[in-house]
C-alpha atoms as a PDB file:
ATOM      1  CA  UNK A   1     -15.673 -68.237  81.351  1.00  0.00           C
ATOM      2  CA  UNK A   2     -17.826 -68.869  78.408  1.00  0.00           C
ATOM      3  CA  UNK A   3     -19.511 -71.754  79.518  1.00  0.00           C
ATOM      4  CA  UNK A   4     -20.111 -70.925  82.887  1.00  0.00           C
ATOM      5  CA  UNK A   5     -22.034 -67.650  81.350  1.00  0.00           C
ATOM      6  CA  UNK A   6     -23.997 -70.000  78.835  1.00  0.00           C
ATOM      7  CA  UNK A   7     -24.912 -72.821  80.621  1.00  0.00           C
ATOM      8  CA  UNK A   8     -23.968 -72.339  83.818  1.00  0.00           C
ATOM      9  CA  UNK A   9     -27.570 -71.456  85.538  1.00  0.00           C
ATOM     10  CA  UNK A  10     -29.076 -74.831  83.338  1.00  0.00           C
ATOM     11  CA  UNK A  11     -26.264 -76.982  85.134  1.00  0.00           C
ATOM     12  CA  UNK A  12     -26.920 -75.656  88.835  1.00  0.00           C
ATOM     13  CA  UNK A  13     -30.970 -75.887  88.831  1.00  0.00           C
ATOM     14  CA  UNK A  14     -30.503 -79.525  86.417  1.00  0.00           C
ATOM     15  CA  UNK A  15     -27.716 -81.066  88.276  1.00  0.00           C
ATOM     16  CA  UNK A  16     -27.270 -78.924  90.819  1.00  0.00           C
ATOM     17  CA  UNK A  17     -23.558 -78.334  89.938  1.00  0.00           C
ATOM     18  CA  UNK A  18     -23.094 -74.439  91.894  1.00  0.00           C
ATOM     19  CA  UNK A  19     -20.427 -73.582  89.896  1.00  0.00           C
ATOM     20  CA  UNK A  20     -18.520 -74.700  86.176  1.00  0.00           C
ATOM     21  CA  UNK A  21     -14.396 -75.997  87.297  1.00  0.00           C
ATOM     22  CA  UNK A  22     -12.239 -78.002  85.153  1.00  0.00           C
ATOM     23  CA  UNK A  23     -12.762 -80.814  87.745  1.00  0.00           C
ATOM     24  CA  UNK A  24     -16.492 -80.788  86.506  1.00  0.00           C
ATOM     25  CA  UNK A  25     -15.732 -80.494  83.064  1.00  0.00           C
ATOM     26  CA  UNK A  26     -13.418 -83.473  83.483  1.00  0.00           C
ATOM     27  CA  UNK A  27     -15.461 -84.894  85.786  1.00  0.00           C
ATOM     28  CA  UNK A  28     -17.198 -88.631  85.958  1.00  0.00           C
ATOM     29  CA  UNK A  29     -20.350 -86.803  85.921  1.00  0.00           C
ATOM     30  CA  UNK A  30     -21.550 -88.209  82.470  1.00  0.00           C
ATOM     31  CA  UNK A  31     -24.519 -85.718  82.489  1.00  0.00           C
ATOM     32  CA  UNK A  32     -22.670 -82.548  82.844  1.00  0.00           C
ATOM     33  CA  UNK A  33     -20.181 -83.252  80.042  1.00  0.00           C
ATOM     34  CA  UNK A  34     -22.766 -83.761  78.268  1.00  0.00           C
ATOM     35  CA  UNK A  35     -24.768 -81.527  79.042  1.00  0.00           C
ATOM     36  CA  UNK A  36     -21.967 -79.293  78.551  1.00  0.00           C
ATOM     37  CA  UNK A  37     -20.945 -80.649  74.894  1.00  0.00           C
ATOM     38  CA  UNK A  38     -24.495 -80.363  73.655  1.00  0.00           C
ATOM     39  CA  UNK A  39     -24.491 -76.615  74.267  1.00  0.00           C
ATOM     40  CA  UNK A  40     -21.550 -76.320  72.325  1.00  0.00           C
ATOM     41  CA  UNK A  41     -22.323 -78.423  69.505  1.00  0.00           C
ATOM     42  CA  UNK A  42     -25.695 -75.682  69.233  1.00  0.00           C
ATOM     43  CA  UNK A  43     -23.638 -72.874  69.485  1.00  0.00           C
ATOM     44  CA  UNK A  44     -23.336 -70.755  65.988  1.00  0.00           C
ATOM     45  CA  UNK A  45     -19.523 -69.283  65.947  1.00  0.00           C
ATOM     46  CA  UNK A  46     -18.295 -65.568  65.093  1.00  0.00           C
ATOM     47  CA  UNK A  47     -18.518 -66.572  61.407  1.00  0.00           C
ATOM     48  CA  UNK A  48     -21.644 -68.004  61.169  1.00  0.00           C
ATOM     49  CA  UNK A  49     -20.644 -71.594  60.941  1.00  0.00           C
ATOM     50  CA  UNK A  50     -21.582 -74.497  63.205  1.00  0.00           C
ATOM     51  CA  UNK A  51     -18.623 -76.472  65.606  1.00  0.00           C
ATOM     52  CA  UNK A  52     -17.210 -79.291  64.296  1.00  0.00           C
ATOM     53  CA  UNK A  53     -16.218 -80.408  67.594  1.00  0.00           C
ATOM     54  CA  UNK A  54     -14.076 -79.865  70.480  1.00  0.00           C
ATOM     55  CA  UNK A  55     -10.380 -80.585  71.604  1.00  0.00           C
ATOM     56  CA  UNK A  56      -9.836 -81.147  75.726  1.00  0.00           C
ATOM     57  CA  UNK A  57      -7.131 -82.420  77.606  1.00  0.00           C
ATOM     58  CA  UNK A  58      -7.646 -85.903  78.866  1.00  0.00           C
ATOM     59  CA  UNK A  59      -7.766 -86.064  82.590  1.00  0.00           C
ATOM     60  CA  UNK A  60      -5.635 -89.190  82.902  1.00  0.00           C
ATOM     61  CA  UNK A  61      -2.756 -86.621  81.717  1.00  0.00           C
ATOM     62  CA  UNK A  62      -2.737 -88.657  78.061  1.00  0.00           C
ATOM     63  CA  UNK A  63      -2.373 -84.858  76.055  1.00  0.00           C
ATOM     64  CA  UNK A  64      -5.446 -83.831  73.846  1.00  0.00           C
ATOM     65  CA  UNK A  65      -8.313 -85.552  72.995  1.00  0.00           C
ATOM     66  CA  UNK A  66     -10.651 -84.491  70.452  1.00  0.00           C
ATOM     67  CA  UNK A  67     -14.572 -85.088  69.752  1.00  0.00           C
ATOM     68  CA  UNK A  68     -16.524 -84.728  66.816  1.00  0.00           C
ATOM     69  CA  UNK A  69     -20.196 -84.197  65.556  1.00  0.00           C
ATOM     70  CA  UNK A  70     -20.852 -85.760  62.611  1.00  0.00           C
ATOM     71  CA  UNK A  71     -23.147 -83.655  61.342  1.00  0.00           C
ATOM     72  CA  UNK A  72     -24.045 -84.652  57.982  1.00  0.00           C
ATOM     73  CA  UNK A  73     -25.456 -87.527  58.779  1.00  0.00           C
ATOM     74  CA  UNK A  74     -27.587 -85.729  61.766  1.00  0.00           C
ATOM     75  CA  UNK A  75     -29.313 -84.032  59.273  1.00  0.00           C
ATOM     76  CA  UNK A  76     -29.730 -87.388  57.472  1.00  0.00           C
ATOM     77  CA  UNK A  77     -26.858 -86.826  54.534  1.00  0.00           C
ATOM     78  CA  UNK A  78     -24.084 -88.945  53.490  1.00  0.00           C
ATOM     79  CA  UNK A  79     -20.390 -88.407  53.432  1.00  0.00           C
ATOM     80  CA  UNK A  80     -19.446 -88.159  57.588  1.00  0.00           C
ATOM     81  CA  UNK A  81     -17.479 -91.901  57.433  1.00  0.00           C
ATOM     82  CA  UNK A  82     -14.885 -92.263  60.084  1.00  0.00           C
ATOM     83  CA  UNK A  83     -11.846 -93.663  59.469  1.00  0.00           C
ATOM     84  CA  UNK A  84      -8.189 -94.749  61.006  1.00  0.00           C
ATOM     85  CA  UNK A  85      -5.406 -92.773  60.028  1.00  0.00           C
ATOM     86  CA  UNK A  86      -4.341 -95.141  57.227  1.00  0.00           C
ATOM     87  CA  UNK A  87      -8.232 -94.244  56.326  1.00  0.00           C
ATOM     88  CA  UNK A  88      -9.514 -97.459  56.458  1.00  0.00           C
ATOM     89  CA  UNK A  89     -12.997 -97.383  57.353  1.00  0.00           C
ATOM     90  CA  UNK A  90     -14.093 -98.076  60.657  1.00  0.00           C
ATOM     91  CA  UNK A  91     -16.546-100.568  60.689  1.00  0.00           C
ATOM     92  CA  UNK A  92     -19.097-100.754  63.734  1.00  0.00           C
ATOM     93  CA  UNK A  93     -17.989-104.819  64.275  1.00  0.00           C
ATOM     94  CA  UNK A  94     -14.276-103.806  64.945  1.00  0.00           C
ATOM     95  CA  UNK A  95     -13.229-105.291  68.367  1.00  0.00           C
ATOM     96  CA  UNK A  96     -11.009-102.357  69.293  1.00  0.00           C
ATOM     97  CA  UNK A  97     -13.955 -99.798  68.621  1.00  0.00           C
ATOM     98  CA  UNK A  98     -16.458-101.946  70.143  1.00  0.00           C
ATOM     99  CA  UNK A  99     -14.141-103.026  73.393  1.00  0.00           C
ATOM    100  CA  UNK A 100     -14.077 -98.780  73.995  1.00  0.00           C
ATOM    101  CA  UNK A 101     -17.760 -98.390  73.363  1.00  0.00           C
ATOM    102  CA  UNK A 102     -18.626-101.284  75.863  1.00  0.00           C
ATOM    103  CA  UNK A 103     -16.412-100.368  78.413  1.00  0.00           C
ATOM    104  CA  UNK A 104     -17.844 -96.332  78.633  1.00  0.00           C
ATOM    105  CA  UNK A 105     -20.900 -97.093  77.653  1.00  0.00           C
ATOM    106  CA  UNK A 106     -21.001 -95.742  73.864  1.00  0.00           C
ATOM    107  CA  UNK A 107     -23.155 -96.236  71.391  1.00  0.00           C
ATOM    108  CA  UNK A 108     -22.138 -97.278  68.156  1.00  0.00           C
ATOM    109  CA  UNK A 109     -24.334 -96.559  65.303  1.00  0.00           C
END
C-alpha cells in the first residue's frame, strides 16, 4: 500500500499506530486521518500536478465522500469559493454548514 510505504514509519513512532488498515484510515483517530490527508495533499502526482483532494468511502456505509484542498487561496489567491450544487455560495453563517462544523469540530474560515 502506498500510504503505508509513505507515511507509515511517521504514524508508528508519532502515534504509535504499528501498522496502516482501513479501520485506521476510517478510524476516530482525528490525528491519523490527518496526518494521513496532509501527506497526500504534499504529494506531487505522475504528471507533475498537485492533488486536488481525495474521494473515501464513508464508514457509516453512506457511499463516497469526497475532500478538497482549496488551494488557491492557501497560497493567498482568489477564485477557490465553495458552493451548493445550485452554486449558490456558501456563506460561513449558514446554519446547516455551521451545525456540521460544530458538531466535528471544523473550522470554518
Amino acid at each position: 500500500m502506498a500510504l503505508g510505504g509513505g507515511i507509515g514509519e511517521k504514524i508508528s513512532d508519532e502515534l504509535g499506530i504499528s501498522q496502516l488498515t482501513l479501520g485506521v484510515l476510517h478510524g476516530e483517530s482525528r490525528a491519523a486521518t490527518t496526518m494521513i490527508a496532509t501527506w497526500i495533499r504534499d504529494q506531487v502526482l505522475d504528471d507533475g500536478s498537485l492533488p486536488l483532494g481525495i474521494r473515501f468511502k464513508s464508514k457509516n456505509g453512506g457511499g463516497d465522500c469526497w475532500a478538497y484542498w482549496l488551494r488557491r487561496r492557501d497560497d493567498g489567491l482568489d477564485g477557490d469559493d465553495m458552493t451548493f450544487d445550485s452554486g449558490a455560495a456558501i456563506h460561513a453563517h449558514n446554519p446547516a454548514p455551521l451545525t456540521v462544523a460544530e458538531r466535528f469540530g471544523i473550522r470554518i474560515w
